[in-house]
PDB file of N, CA and C in Angstrom:
ATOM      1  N   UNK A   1     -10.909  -6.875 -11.980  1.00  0.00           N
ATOM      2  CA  UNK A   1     -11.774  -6.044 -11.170  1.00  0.00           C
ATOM      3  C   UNK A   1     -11.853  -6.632  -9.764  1.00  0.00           C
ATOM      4  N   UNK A   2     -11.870  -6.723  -8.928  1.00  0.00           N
ATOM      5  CA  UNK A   2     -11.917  -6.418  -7.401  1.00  0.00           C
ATOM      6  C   UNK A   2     -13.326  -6.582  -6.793  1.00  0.00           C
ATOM      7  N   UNK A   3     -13.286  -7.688  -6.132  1.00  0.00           N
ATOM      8  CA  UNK A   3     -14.564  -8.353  -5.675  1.00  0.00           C
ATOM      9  C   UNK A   3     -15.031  -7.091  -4.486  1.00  0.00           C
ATOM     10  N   UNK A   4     -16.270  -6.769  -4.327  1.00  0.00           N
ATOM     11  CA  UNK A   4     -16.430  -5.465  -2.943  1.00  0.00           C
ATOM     12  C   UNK A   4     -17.004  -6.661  -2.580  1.00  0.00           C
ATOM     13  N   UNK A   5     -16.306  -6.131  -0.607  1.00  0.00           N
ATOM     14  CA  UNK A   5     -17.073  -7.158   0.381  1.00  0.00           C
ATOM     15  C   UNK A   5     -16.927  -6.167   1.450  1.00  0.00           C
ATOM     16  N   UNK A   6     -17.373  -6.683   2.432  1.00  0.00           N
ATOM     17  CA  UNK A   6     -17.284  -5.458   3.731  1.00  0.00           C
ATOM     18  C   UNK A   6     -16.055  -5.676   4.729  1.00  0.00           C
ATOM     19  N   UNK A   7     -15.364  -4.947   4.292  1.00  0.00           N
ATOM     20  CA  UNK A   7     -14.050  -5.296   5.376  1.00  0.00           C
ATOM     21  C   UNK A   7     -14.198  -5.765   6.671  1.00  0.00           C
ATOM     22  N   UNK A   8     -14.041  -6.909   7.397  1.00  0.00           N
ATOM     23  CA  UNK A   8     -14.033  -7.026   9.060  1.00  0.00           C
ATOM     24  C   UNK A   8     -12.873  -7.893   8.966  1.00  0.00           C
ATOM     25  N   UNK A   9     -12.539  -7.483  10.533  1.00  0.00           N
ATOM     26  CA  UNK A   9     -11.161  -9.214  10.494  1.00  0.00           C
ATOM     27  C   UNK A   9     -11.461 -10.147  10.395  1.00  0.00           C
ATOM     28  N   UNK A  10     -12.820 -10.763  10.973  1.00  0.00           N
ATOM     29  CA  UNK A  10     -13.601 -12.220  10.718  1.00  0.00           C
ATOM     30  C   UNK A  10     -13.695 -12.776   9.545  1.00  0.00           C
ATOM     31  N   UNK A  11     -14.112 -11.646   8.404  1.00  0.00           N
ATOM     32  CA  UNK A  11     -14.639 -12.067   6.969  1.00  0.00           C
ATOM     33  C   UNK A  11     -13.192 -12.162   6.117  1.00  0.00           C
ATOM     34  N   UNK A  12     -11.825 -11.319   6.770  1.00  0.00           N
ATOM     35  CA  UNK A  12     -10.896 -11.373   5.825  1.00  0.00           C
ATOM     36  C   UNK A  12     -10.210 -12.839   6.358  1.00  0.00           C
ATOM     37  N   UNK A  13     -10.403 -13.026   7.556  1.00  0.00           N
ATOM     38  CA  UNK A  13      -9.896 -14.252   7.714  1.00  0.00           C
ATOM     39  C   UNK A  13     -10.160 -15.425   7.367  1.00  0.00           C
ATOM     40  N   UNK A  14     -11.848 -15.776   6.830  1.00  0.00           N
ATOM     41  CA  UNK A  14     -12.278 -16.366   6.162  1.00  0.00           C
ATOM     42  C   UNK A  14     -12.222 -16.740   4.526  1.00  0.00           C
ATOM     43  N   UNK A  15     -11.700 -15.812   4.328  1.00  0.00           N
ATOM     44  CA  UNK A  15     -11.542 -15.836   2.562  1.00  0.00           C
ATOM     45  C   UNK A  15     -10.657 -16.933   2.178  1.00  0.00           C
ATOM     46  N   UNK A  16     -10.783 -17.478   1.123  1.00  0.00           N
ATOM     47  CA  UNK A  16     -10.172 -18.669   0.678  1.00  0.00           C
ATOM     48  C   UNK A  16      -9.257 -18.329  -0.215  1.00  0.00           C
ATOM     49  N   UNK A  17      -7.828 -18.747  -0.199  1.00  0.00           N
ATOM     50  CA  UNK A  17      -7.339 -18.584  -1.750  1.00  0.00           C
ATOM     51  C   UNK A  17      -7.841 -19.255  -2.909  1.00  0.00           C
ATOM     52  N   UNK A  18      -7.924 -18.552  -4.044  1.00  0.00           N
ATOM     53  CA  UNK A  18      -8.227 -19.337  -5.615  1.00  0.00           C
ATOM     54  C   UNK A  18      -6.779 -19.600  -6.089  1.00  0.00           C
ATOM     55  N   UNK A  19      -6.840 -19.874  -7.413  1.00  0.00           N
ATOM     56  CA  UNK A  19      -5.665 -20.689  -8.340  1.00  0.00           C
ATOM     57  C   UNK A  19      -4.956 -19.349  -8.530  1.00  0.00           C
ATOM     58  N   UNK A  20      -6.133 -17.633  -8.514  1.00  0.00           N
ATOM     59  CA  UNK A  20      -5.036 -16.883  -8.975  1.00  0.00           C
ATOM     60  C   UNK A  20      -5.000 -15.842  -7.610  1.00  0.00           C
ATOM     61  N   UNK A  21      -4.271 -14.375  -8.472  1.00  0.00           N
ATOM     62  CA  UNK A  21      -4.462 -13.642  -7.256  1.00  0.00           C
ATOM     63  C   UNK A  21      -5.704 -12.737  -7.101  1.00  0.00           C
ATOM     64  N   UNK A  22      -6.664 -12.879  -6.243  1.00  0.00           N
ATOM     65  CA  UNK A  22      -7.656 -11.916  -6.045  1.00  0.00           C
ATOM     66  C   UNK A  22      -7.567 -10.804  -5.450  1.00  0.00           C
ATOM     67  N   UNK A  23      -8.543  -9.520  -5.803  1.00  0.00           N
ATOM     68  CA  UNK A  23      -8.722  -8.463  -4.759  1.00  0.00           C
ATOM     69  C   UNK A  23      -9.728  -8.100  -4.513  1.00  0.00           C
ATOM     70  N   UNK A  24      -9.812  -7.315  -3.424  1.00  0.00           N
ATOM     71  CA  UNK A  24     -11.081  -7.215  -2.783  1.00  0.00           C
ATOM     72  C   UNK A  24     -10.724  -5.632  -1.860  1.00  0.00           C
ATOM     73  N   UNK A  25     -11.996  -5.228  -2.327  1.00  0.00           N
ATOM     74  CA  UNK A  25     -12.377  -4.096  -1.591  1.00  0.00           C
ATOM     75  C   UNK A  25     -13.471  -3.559  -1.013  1.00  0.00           C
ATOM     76  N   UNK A  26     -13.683  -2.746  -0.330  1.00  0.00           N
ATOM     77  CA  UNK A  26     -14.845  -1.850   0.296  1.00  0.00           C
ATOM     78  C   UNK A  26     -15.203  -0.765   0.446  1.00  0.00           C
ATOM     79  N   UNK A  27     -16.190  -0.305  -0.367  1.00  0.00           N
ATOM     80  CA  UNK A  27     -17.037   0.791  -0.752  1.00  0.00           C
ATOM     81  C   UNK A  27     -16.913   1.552   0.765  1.00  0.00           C
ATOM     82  N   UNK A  28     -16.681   1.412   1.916  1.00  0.00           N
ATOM     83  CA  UNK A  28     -16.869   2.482   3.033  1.00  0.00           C
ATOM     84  C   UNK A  28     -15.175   2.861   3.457  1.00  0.00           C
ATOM     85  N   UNK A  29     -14.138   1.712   2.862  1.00  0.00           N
ATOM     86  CA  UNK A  29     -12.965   2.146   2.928  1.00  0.00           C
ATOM     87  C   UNK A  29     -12.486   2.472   1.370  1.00  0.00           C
ATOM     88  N   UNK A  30     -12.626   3.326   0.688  1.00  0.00           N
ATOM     89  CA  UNK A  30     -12.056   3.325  -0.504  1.00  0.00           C
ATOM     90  C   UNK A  30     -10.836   4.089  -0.360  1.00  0.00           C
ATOM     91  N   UNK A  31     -10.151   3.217  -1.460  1.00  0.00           N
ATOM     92  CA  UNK A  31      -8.642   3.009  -1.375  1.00  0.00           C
ATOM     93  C   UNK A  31      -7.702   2.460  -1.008  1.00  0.00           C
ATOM     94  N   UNK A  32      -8.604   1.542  -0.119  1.00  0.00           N
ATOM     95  CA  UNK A  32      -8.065   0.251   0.509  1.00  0.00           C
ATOM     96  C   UNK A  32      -8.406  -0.733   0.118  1.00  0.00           C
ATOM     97  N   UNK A  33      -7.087  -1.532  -0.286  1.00  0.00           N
ATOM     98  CA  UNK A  33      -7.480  -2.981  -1.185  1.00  0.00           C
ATOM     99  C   UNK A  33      -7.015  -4.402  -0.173  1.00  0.00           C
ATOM    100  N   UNK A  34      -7.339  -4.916  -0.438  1.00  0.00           N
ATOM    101  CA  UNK A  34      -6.902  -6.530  -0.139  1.00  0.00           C
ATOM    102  C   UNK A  34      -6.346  -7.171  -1.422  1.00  0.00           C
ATOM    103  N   UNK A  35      -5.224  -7.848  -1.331  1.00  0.00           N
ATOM    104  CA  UNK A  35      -4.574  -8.914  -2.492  1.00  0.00           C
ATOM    105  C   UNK A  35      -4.883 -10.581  -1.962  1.00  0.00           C
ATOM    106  N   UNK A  36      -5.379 -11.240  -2.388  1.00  0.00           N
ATOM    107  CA  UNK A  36      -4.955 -12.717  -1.489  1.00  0.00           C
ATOM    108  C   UNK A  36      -4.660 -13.842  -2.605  1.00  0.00           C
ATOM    109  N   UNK A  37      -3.395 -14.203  -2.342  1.00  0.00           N
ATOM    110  CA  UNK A  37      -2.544 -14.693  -3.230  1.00  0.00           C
ATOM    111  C   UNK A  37      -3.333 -15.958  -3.677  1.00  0.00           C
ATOM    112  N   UNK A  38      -2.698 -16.935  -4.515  1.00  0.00           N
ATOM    113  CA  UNK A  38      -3.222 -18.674  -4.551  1.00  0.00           C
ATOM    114  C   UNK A  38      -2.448 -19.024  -3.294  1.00  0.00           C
ATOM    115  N   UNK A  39      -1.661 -18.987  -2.772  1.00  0.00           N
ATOM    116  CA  UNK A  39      -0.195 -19.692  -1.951  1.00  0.00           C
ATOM    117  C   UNK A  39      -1.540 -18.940  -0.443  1.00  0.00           C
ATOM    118  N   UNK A  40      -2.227 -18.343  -0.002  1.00  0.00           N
ATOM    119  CA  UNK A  40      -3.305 -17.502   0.793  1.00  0.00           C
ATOM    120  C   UNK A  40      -2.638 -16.228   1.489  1.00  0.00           C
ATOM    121  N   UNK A  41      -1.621 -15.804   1.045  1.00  0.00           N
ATOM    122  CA  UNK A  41      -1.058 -14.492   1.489  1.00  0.00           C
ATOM    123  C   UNK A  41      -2.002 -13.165   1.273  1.00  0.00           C
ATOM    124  N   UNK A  42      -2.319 -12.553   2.539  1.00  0.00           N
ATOM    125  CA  UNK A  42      -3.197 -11.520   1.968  1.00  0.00           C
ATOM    126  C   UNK A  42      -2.481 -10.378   2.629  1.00  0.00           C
ATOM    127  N   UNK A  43      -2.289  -9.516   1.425  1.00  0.00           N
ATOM    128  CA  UNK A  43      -1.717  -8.226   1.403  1.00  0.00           C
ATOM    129  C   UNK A  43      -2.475  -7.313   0.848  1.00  0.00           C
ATOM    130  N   UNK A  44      -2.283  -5.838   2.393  1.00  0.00           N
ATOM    131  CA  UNK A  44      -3.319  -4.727   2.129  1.00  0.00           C
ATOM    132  C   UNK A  44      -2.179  -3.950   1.052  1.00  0.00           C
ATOM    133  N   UNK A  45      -3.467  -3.028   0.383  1.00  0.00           N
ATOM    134  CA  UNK A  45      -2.744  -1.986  -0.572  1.00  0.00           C
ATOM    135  C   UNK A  45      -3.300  -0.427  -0.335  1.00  0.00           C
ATOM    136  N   UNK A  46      -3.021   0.624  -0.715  1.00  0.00           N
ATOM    137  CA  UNK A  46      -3.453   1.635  -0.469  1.00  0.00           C
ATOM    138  C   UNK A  46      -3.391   2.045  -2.028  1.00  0.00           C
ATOM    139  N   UNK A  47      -4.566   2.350  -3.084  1.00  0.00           N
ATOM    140  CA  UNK A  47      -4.649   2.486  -3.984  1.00  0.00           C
ATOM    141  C   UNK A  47      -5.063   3.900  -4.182  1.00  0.00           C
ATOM    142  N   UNK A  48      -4.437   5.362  -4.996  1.00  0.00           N
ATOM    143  CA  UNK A  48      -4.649   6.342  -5.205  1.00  0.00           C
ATOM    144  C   UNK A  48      -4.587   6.716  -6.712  1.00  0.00           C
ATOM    145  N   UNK A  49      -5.679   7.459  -7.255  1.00  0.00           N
ATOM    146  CA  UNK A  49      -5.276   7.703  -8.701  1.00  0.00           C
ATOM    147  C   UNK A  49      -4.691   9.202  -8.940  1.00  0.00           C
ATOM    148  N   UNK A  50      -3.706   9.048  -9.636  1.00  0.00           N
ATOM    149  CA  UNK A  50      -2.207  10.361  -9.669  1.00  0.00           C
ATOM    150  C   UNK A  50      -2.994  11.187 -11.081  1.00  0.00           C
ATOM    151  N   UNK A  51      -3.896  12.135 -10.471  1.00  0.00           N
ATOM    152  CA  UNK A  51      -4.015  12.895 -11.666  1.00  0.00           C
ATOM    153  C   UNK A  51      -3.003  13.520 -12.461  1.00  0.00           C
ATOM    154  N   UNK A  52      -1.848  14.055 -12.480  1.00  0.00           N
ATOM    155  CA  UNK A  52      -0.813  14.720 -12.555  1.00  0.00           C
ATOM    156  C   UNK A  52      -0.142  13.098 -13.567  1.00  0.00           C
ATOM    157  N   UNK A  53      -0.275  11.996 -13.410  1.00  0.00           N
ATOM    158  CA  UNK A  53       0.552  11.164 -14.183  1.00  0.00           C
ATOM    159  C   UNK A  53      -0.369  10.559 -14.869  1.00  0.00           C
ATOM    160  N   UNK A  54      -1.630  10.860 -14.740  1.00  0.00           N
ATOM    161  CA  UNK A  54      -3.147   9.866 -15.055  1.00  0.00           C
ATOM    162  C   UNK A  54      -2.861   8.535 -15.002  1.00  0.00           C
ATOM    163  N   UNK A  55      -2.260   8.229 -14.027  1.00  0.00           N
ATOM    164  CA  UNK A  55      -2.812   6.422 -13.376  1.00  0.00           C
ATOM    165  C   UNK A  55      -2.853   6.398 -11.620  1.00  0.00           C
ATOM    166  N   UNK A  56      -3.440   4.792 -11.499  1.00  0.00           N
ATOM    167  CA  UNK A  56      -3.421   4.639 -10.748  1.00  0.00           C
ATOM    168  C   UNK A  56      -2.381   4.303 -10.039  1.00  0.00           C
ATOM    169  N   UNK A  57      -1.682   4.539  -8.554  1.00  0.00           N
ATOM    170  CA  UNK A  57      -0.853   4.459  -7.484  1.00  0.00           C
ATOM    171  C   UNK A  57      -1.234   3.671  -6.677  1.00  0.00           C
ATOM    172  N   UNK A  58      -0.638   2.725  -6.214  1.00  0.00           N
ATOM    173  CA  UNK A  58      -0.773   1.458  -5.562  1.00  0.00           C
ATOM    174  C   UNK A  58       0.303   0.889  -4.657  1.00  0.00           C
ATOM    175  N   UNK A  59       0.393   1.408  -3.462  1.00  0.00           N
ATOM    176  CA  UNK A  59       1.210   1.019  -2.513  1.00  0.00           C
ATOM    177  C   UNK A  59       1.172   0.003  -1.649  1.00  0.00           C
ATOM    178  N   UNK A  60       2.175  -1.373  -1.273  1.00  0.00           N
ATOM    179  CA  UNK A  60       2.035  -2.277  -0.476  1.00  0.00           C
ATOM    180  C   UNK A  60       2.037  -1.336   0.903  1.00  0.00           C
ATOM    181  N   UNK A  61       1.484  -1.909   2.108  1.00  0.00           N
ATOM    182  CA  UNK A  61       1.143  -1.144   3.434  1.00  0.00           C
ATOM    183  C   UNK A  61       0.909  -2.490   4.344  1.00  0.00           C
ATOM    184  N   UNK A  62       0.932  -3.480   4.007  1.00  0.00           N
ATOM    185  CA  UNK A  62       1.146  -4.233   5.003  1.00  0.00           C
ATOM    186  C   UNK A  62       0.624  -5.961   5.028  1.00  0.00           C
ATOM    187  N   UNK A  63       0.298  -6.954   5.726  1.00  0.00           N
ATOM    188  CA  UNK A  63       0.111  -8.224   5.691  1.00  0.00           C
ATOM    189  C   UNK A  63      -0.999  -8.603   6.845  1.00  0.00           C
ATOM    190  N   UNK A  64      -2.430  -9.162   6.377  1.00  0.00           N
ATOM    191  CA  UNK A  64      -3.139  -9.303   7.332  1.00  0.00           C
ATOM    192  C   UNK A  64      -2.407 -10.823   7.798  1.00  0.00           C
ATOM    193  N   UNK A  65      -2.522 -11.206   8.546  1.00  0.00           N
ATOM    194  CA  UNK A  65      -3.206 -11.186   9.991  1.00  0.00           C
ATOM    195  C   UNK A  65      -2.219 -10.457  10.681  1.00  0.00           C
ATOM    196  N   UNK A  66      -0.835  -9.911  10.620  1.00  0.00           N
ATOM    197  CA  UNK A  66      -0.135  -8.842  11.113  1.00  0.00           C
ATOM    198  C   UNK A  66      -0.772  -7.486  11.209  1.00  0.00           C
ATOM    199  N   UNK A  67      -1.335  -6.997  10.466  1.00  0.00           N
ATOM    200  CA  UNK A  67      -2.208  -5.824  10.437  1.00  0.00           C
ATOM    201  C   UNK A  67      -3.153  -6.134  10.364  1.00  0.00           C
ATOM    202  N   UNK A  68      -4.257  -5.563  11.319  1.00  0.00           N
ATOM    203  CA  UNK A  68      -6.084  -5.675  11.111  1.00  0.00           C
ATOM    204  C   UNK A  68      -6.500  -4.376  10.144  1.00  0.00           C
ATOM    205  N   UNK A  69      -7.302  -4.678   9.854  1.00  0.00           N
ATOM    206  CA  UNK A  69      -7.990  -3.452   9.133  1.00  0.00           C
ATOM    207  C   UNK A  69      -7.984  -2.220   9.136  1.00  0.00           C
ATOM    208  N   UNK A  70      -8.606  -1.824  11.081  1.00  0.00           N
ATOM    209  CA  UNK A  70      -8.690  -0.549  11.403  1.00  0.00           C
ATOM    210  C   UNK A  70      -6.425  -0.066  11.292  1.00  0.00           C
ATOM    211  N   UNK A  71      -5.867  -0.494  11.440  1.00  0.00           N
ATOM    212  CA  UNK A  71      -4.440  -0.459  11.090  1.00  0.00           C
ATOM    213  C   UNK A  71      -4.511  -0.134   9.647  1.00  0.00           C
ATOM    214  N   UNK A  72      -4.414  -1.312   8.672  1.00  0.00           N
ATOM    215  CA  UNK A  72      -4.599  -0.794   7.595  1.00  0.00           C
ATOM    216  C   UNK A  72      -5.024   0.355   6.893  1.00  0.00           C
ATOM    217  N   UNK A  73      -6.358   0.990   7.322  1.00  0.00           N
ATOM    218  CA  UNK A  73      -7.338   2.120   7.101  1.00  0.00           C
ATOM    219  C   UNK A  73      -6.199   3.067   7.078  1.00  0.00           C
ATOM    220  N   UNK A  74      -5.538   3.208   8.332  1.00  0.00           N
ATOM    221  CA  UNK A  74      -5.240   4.630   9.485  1.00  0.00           C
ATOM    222  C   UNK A  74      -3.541   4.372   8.298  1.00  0.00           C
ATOM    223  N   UNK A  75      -3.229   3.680   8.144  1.00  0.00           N
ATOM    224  CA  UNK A  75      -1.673   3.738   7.014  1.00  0.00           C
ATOM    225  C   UNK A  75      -2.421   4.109   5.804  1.00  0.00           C
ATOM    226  N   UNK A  76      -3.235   3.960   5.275  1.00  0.00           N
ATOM    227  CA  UNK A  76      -3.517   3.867   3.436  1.00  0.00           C
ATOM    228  C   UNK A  76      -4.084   5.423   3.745  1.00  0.00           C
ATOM    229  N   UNK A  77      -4.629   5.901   4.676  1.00  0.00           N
ATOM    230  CA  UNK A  77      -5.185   7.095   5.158  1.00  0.00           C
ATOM    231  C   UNK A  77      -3.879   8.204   4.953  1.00  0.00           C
ATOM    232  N   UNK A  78      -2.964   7.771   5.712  1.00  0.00           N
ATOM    233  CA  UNK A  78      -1.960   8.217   5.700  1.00  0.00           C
ATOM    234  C   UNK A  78      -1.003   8.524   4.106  1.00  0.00           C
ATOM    235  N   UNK A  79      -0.749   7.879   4.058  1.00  0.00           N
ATOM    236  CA  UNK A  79      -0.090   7.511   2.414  1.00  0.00           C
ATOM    237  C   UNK A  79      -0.842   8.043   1.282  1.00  0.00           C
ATOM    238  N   UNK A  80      -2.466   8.094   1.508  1.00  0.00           N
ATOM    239  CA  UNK A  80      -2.824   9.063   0.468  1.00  0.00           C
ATOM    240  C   UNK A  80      -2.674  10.398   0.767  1.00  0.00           C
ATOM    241  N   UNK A  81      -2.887  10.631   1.833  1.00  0.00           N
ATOM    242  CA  UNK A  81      -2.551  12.320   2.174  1.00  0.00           C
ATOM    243  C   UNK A  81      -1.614  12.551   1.734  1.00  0.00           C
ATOM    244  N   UNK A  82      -0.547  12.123   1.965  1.00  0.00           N
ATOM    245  CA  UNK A  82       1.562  12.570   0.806  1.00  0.00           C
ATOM    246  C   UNK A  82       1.377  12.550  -0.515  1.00  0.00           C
ATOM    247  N   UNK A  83       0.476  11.461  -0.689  1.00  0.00           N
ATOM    248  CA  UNK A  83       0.443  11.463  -2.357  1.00  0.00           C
ATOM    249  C   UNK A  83      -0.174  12.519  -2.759  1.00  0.00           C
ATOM    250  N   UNK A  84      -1.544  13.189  -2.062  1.00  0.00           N
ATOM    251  CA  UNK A  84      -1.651  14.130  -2.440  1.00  0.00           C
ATOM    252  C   UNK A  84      -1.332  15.719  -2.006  1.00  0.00           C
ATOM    253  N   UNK A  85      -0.257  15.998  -1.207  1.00  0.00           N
ATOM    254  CA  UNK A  85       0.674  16.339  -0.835  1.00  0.00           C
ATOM    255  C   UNK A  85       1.598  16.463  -1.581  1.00  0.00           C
ATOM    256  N   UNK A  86       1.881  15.496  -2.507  1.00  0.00           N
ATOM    257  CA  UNK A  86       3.285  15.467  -3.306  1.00  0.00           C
ATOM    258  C   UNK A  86       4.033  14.945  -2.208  1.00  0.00           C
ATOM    259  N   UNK A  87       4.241  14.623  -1.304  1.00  0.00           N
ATOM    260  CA  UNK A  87       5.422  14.314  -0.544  1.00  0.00           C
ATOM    261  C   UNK A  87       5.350  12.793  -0.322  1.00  0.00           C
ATOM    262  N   UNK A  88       4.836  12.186  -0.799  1.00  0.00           N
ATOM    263  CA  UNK A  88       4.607  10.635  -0.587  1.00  0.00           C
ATOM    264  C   UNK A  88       6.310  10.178  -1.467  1.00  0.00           C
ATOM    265  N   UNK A  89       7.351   9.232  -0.569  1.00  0.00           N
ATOM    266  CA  UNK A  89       8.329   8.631  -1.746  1.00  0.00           C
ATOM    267  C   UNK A  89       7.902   7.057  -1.365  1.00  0.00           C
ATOM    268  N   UNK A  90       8.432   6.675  -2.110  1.00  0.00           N
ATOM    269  CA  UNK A  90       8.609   4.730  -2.095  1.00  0.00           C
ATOM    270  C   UNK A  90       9.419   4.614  -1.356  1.00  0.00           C
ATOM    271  N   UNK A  91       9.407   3.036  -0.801  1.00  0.00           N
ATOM    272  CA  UNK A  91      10.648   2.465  -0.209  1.00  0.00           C
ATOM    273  C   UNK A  91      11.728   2.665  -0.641  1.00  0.00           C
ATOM    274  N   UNK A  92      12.208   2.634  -2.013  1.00  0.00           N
ATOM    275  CA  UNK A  92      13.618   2.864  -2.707  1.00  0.00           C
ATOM    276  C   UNK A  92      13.690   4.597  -2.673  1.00  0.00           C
ATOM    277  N   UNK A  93      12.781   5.178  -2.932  1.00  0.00           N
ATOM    278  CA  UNK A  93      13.274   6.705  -2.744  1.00  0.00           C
ATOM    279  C   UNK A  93      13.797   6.766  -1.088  1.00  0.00           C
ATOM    280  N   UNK A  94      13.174   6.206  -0.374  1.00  0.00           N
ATOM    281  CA  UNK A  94      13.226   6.647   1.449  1.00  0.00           C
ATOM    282  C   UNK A  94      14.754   5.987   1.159  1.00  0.00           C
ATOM    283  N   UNK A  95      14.857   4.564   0.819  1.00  0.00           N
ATOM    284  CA  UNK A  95      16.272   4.160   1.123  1.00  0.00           C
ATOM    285  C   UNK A  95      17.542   4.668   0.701  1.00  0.00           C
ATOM    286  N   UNK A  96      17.069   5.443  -0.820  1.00  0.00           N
ATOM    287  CA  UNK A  96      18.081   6.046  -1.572  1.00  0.00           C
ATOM    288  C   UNK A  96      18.603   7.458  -0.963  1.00  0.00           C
ATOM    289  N   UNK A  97      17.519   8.040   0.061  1.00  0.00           N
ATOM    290  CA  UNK A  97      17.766   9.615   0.266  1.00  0.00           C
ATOM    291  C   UNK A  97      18.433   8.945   1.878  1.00  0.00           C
ATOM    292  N   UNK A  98      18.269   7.857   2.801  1.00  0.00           N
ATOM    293  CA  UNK A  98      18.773   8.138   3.315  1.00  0.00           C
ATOM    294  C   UNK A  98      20.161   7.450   3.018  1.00  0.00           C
ATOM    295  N   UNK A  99      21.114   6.894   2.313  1.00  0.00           N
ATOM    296  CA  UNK A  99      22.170   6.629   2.013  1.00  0.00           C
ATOM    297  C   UNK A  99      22.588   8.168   1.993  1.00  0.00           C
ATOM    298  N   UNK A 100      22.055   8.924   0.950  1.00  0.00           N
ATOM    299  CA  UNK A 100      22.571   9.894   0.489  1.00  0.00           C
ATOM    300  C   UNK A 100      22.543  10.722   1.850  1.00  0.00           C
ATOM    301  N   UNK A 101      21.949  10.977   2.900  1.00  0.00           N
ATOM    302  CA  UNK A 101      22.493  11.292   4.331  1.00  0.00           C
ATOM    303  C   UNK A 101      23.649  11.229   4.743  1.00  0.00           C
ATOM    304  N   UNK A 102      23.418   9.802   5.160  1.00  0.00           N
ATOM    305  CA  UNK A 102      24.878   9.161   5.372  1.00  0.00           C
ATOM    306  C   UNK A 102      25.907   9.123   5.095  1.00  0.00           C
ATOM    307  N   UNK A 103      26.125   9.796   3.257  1.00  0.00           N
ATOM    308  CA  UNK A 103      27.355   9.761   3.066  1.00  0.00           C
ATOM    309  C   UNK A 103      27.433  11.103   3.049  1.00  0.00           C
ATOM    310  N   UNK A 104      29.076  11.424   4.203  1.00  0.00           N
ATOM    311  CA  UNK A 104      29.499  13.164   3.461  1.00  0.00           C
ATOM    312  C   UNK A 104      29.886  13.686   2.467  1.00  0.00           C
ATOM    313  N   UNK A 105      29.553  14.496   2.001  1.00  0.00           N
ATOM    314  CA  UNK A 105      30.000  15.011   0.459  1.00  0.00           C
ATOM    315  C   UNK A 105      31.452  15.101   0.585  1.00  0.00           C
ATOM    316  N   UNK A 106      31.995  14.771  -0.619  1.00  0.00           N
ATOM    317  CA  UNK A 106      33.396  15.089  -0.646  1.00  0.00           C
ATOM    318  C   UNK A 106      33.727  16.262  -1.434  1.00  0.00           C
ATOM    319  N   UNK A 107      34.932  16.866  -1.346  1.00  0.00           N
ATOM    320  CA  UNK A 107      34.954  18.014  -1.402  1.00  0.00           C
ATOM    321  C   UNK A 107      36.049  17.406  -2.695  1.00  0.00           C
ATOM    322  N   UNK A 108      36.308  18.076  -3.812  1.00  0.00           N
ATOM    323  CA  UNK A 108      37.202  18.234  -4.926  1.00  0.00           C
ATOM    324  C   UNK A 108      37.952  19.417  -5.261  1.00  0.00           C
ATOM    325  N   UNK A 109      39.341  19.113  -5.343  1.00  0.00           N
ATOM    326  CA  UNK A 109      39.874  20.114  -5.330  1.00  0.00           C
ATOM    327  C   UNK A 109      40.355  20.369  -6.655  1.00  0.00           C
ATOM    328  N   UNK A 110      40.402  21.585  -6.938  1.00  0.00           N
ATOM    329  CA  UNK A 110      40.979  21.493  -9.014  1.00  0.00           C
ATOM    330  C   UNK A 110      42.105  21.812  -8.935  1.00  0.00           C
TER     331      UNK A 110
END
């Protein structure tokens, strides 16, 4: 379960790593998670629940202190709208469709 704290950059920068991995969230951003590793890596998530598959959806979106919060918000903001859209893909779908761009179809002759 997922410690609630109040998101600011001050307070996420303060957080300590433990032995395992923690998360943390906030009741005024919901759907936005924090991960912070033991090693102190803290990675935002954008968490959505997929009625249509009945679980939860959980997308990496980025690495604090590279991304601040209000950043974070405005991507996980984003990313749930596709999901519920239907148009949300993963990294491997984005990478797989654009290969499949790139390559021209070949034509077969019988």
């Amino acid at each position: 379960m997922a410690t609630t704290m109040t998101f600011t950059d001050s307070a996420i920068q303060r957080i300590k790593p433990l032995s395992k991995t923690e998360w943390y969230s906030d009741k005024t951003y919901r759907g936005l998670r924090l991960s912070v590793t033991s090693g102190g890596t803290k990675t935002w998530y954008a968490s959505k629940w997929d009625g249509a598959a009945q679980k939860s959806r959980q997308v990496k979106i980025g690495q604090f202190p590279n991304m601040k919060r209000d950043e974070a918000w405005r991507i996980a903001s984003e990313v749930k709208s596709e999901m519920d859209a239907g148009e949300f893909m993963s990294r491997a779908e984005k990478a797989v469709k654009a290969v499949e761009e790139e390559m021209p179809l070949t034509m077969l002759r019988l």
